[in-house]
PDB file of N, CA and C in Angstrom:
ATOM      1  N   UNK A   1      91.859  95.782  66.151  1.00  0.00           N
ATOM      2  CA  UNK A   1      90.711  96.675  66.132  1.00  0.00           C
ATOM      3  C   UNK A   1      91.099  97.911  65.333  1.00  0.00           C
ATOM      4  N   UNK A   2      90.201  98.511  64.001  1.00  0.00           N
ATOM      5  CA  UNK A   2      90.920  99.595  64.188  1.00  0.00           C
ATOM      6  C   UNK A   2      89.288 100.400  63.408  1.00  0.00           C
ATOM      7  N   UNK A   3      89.511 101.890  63.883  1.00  0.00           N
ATOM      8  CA  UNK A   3      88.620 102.520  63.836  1.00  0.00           C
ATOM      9  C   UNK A   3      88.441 102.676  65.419  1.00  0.00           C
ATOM     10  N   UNK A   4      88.904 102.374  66.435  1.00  0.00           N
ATOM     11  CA  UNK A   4      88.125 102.544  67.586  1.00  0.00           C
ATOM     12  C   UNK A   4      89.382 103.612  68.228  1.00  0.00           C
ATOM     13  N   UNK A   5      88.540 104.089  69.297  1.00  0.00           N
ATOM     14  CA  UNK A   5      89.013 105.327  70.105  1.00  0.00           C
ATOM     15  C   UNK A   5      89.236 104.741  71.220  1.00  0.00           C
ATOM     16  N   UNK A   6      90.345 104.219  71.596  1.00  0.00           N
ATOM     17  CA  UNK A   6      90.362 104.132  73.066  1.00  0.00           C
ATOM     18  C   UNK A   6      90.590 105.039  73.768  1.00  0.00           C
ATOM     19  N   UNK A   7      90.216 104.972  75.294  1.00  0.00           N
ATOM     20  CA  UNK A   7      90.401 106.086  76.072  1.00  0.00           C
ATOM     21  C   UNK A   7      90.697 105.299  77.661  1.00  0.00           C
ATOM     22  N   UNK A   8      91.840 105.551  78.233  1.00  0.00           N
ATOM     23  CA  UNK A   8      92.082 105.000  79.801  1.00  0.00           C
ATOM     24  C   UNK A   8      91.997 105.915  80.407  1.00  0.00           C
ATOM     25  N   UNK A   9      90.814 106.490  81.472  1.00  0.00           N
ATOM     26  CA  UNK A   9      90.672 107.315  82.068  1.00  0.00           C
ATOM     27  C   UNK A   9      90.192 107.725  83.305  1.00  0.00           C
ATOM     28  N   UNK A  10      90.791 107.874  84.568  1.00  0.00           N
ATOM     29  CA  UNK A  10      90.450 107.387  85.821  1.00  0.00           C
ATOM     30  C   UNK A  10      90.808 106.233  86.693  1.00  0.00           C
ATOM     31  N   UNK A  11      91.775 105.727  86.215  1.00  0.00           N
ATOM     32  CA  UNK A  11      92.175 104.804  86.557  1.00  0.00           C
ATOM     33  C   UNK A  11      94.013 104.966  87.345  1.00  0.00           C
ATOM     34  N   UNK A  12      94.122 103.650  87.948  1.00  0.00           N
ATOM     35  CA  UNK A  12      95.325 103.574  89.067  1.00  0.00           C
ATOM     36  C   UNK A  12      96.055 102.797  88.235  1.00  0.00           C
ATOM     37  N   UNK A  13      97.694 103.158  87.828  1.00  0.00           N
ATOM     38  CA  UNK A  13      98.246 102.082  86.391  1.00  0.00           C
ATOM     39  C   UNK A  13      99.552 102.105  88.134  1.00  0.00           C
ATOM     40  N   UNK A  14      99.974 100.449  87.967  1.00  0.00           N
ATOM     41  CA  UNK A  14     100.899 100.432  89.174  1.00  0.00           C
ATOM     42  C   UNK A  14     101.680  99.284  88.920  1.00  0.00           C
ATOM     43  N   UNK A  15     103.477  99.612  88.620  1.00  0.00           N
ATOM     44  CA  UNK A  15     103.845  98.836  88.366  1.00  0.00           C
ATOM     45  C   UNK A  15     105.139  98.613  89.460  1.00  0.00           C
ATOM     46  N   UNK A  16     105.265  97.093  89.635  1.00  0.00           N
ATOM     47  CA  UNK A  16     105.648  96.232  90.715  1.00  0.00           C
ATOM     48  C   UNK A  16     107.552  96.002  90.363  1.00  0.00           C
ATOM     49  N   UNK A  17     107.296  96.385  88.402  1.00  0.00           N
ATOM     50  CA  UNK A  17     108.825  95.813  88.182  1.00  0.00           C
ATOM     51  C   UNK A  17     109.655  96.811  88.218  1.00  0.00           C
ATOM     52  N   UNK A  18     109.641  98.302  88.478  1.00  0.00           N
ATOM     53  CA  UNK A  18     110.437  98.730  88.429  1.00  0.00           C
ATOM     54  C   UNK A  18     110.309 100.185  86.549  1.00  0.00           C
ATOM     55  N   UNK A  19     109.273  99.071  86.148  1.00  0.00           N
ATOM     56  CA  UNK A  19     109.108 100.117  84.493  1.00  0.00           C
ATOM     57  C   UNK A  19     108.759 101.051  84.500  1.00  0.00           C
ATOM     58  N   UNK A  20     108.852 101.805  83.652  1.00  0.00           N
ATOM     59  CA  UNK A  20     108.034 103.054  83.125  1.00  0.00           C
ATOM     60  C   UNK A  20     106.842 103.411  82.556  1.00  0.00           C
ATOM     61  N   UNK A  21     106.683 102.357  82.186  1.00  0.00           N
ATOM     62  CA  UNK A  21     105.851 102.624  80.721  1.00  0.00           C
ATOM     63  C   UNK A  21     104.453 101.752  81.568  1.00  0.00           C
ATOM     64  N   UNK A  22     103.348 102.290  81.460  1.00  0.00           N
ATOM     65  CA  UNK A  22     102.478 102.052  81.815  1.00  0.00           C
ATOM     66  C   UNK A  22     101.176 101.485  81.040  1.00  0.00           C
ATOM     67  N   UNK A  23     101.713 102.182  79.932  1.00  0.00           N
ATOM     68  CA  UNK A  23     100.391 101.271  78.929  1.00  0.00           C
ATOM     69  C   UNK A  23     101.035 101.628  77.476  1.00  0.00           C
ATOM     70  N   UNK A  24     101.060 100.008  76.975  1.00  0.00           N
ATOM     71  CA  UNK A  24     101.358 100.586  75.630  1.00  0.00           C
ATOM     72  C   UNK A  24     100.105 100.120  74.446  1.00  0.00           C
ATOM     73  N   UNK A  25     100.110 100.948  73.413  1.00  0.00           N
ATOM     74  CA  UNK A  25      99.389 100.492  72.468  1.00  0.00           C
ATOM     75  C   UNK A  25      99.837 101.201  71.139  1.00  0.00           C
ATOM     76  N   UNK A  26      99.688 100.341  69.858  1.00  0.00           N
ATOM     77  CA  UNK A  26     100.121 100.305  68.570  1.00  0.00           C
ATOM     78  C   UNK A  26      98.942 101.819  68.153  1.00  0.00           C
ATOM     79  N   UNK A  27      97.918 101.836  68.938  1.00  0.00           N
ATOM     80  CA  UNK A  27      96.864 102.707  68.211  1.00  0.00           C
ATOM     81  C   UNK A  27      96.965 104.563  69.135  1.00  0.00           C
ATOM     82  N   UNK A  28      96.774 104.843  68.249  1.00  0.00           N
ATOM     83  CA  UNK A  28      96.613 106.463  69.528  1.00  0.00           C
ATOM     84  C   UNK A  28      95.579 106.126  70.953  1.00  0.00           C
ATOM     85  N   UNK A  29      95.655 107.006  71.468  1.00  0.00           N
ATOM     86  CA  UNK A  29      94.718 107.037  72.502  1.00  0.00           C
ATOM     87  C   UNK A  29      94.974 108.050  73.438  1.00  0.00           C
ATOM     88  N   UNK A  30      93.779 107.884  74.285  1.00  0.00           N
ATOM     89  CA  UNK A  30      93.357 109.530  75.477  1.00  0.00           C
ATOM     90  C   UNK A  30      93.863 108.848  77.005  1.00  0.00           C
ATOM     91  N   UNK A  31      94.843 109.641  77.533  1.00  0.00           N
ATOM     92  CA  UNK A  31      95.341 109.245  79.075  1.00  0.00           C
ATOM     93  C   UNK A  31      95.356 110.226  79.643  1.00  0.00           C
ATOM     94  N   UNK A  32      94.083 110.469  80.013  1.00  0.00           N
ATOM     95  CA  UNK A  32      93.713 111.740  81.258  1.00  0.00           C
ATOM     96  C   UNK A  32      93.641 110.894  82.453  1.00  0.00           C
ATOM     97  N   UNK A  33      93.875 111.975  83.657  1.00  0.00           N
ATOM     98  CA  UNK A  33      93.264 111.571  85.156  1.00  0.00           C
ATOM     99  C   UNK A  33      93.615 109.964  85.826  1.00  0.00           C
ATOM    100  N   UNK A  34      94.667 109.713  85.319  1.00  0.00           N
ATOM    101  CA  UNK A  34      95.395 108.374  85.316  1.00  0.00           C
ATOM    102  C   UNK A  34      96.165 108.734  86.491  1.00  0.00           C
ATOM    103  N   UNK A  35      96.158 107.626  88.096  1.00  0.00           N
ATOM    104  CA  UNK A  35      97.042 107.708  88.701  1.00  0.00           C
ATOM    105  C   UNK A  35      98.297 107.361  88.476  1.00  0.00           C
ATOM    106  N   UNK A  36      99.491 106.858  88.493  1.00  0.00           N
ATOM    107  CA  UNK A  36     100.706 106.283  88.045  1.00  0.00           C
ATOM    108  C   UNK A  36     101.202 106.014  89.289  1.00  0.00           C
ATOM    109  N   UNK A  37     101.900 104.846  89.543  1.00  0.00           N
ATOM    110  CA  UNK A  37     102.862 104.797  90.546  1.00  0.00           C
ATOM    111  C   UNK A  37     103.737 103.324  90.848  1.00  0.00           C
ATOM    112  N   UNK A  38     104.712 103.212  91.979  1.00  0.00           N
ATOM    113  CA  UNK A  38     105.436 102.037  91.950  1.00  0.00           C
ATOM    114  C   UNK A  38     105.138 101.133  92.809  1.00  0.00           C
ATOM    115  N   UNK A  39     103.562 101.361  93.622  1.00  0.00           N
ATOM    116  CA  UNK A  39     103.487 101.025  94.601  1.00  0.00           C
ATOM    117  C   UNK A  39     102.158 100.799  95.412  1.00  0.00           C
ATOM    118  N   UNK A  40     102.504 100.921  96.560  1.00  0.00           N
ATOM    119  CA  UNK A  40     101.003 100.888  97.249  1.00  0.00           C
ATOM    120  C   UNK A  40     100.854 102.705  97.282  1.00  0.00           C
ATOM    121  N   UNK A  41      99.398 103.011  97.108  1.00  0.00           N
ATOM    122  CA  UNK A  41      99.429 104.600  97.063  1.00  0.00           C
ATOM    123  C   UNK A  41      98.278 105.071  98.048  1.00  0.00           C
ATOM    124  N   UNK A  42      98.027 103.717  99.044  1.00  0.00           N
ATOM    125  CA  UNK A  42      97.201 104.389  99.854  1.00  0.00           C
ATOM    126  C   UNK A  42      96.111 103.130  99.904  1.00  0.00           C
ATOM    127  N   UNK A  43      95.954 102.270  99.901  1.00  0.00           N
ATOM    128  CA  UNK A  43      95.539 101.142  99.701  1.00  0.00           C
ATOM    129  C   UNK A  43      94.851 100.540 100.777  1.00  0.00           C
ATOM    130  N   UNK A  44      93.961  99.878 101.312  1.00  0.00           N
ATOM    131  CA  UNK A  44      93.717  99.012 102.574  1.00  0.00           C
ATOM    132  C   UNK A  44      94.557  98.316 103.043  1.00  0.00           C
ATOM    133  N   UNK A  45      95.375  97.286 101.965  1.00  0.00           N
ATOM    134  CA  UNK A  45      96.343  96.538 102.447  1.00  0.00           C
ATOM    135  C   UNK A  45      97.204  95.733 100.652  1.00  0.00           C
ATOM    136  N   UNK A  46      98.266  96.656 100.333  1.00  0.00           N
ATOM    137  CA  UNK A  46      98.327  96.803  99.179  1.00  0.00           C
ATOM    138  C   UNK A  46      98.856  95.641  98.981  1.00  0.00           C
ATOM    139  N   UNK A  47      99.598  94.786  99.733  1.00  0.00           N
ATOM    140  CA  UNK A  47     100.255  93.218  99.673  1.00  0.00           C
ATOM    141  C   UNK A  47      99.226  92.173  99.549  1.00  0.00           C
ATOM    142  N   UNK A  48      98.026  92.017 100.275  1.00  0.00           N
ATOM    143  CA  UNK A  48      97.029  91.415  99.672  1.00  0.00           C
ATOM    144  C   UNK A  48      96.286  91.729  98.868  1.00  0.00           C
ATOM    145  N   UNK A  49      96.293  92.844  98.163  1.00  0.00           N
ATOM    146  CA  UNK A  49      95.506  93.034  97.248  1.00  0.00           C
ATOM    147  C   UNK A  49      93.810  93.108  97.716  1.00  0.00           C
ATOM    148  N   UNK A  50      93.774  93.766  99.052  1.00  0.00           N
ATOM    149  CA  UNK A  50      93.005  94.866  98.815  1.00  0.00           C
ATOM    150  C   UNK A  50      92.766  95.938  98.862  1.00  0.00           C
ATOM    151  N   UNK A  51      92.325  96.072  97.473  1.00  0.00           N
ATOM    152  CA  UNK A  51      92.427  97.648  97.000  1.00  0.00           C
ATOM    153  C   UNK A  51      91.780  98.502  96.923  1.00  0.00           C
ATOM    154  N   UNK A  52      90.781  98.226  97.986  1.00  0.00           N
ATOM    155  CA  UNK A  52      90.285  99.788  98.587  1.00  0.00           C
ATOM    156  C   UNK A  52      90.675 101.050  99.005  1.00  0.00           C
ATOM    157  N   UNK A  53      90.219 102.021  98.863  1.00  0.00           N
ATOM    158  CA  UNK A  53      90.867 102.954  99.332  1.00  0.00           C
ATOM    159  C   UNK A  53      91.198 103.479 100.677  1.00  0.00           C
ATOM    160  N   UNK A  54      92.250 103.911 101.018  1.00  0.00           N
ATOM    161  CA  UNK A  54      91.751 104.853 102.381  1.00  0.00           C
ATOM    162  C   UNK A  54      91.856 105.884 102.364  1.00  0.00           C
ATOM    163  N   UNK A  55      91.610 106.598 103.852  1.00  0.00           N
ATOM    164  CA  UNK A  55      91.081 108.098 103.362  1.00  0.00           C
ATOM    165  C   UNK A  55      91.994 108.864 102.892  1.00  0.00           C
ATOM    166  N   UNK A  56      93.807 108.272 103.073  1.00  0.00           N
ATOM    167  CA  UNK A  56      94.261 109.181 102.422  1.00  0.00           C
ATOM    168  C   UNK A  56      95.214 108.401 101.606  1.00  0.00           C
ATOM    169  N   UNK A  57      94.330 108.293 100.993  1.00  0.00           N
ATOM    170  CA  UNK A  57      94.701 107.454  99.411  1.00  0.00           C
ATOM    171  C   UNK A  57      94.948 108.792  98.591  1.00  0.00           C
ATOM    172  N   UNK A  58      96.359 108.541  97.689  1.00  0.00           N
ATOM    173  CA  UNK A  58      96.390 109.714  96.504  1.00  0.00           C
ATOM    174  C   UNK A  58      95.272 109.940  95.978  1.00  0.00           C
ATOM    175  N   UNK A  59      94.969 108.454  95.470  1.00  0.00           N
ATOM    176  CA  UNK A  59      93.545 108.650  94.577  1.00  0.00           C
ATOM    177  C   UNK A  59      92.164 109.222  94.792  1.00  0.00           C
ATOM    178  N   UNK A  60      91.917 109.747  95.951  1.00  0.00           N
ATOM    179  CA  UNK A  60      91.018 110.600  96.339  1.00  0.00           C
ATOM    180  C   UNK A  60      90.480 111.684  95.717  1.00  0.00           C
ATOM    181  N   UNK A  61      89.614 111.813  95.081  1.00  0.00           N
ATOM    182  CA  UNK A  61      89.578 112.775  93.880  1.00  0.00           C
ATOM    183  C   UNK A  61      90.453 113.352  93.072  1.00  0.00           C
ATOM    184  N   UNK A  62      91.304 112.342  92.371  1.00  0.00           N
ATOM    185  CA  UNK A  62      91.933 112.377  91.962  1.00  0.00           C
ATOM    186  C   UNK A  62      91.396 112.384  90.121  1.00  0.00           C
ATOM    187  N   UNK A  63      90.742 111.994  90.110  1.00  0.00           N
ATOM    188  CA  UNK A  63      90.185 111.528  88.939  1.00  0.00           C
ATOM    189  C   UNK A  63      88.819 112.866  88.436  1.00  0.00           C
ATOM    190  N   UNK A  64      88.561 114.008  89.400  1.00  0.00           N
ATOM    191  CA  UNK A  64      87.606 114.987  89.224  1.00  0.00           C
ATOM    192  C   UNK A  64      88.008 115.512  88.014  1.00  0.00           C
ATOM    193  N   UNK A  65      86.744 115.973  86.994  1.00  0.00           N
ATOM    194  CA  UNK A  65      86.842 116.621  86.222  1.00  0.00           C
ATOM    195  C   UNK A  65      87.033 115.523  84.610  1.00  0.00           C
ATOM    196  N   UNK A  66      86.710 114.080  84.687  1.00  0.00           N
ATOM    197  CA  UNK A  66      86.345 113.070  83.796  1.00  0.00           C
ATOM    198  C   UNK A  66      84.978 112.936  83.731  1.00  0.00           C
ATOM    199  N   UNK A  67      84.607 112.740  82.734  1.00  0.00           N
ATOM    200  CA  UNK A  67      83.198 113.200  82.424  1.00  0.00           C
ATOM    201  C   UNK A  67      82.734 111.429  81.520  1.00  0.00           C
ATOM    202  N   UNK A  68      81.694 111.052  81.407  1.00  0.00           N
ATOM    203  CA  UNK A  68      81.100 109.862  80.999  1.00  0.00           C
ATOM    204  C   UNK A  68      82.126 108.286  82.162  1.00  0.00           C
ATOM    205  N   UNK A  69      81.958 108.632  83.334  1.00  0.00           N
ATOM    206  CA  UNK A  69      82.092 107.399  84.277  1.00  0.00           C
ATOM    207  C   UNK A  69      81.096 106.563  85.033  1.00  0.00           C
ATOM    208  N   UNK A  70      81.377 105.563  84.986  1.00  0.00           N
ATOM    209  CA  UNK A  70      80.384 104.375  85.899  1.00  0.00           C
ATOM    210  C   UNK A  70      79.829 105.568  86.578  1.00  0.00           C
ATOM    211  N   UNK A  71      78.328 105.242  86.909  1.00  0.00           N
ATOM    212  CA  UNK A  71      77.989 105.686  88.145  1.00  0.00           C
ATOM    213  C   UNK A  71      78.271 105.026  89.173  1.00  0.00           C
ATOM    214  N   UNK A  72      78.634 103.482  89.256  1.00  0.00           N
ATOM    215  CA  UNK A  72      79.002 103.094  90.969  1.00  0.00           C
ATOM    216  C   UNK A  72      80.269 102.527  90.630  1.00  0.00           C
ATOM    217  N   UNK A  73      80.727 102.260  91.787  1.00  0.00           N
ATOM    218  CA  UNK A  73      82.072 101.444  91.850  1.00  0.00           C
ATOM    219  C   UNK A  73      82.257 100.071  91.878  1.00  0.00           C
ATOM    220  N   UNK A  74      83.116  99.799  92.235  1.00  0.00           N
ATOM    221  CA  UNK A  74      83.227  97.837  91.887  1.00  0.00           C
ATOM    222  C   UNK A  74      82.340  97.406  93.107  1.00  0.00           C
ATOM    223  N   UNK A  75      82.064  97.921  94.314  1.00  0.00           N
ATOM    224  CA  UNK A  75      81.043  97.500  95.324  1.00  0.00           C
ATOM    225  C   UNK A  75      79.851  98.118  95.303  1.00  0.00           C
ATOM    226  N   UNK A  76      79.687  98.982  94.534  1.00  0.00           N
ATOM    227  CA  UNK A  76      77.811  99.361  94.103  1.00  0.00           C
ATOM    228  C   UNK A  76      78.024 100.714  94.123  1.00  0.00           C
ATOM    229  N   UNK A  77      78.617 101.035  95.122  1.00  0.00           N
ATOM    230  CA  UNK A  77      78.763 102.617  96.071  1.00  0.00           C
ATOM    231  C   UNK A  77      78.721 103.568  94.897  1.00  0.00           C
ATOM    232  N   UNK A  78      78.130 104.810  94.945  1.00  0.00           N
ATOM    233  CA  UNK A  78      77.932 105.481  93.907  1.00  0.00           C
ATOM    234  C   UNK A  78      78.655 106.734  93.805  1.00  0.00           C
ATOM    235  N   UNK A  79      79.366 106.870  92.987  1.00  0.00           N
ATOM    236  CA  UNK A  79      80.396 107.872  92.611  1.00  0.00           C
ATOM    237  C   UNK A  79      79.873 108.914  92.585  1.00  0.00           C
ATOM    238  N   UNK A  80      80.737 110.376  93.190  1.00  0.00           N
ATOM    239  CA  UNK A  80      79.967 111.596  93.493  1.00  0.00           C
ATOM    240  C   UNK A  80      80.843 112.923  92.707  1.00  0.00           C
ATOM    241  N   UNK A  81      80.890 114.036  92.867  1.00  0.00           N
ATOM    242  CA  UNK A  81      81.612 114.700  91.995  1.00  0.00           C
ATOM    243  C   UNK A  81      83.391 114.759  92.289  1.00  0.00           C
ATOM    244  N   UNK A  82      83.497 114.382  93.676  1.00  0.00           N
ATOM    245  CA  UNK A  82      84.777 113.718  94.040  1.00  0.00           C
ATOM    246  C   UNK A  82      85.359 112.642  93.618  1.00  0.00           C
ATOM    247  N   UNK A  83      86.042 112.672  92.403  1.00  0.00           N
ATOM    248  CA  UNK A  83      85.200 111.145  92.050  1.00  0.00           C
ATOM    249  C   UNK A  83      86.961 110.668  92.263  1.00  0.00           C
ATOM    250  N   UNK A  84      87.334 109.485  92.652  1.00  0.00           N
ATOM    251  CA  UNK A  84      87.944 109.041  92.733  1.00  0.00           C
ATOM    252  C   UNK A  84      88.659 108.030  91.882  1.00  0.00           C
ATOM    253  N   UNK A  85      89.883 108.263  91.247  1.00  0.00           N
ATOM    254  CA  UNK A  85      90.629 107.285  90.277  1.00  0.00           C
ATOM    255  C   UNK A  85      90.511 105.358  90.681  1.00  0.00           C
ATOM    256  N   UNK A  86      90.533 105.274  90.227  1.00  0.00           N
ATOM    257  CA  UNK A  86      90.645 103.656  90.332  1.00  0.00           C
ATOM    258  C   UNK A  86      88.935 102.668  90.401  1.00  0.00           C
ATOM    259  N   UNK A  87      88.791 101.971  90.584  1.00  0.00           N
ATOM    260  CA  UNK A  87      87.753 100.757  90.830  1.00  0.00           C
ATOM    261  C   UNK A  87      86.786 101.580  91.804  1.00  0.00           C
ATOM    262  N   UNK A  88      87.294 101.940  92.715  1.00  0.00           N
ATOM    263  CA  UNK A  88      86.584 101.661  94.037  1.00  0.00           C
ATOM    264  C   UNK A  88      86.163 103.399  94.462  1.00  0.00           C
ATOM    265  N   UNK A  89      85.756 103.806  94.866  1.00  0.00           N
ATOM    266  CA  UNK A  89      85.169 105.138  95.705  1.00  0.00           C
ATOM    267  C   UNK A  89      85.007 105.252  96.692  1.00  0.00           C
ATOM    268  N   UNK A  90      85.790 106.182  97.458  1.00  0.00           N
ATOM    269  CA  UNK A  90      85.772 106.358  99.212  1.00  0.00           C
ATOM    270  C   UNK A  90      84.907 106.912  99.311  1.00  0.00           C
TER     271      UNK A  90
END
């Protein structure tokens, strides 16, 4: 692709092996409001993989202050000015 602007923003990057590096790409790009971590960070039940939040999930408005996001989350629920990093919205 080239000419395009990517942008990862609001989102939970979580890696299992031990790495650093969380996203790579050959092209520039915008990494605001990105959670990072090695792990479960607050999760419903981070070993099965679900990844809802709980209430005291890092990601809890974590992500405020990103501007052009979904209005709802991966279950409909509609994102508020708290807006929360990842898929989902507490």
């Amino acid at each position: 692709m080239t000419g395009v602007d990517l942008n990862f923003l609001g989102n939970i990057l979580i890696r299992t092996d031990g790495g650093t590096e969380f996203i790579f790409s050959g092209l520039a790009y915008t990494d605001w409001y990105n959670l990072s971590g090695n792990g479960d960070i607050g999760f419903v039940n981070f070993a099965s993989r679900d990844l809802h939040l709980t209430i005291a999930s890092e990601a809890i408005g974590f992500a405020v202050g990103i501007e052009n996001y979904p209005e709802a989350d991966i279950d409909g629920d509609l994102r508020d000015a708290i807006l929360d990093a990842g898929a989902d919205q507490n």
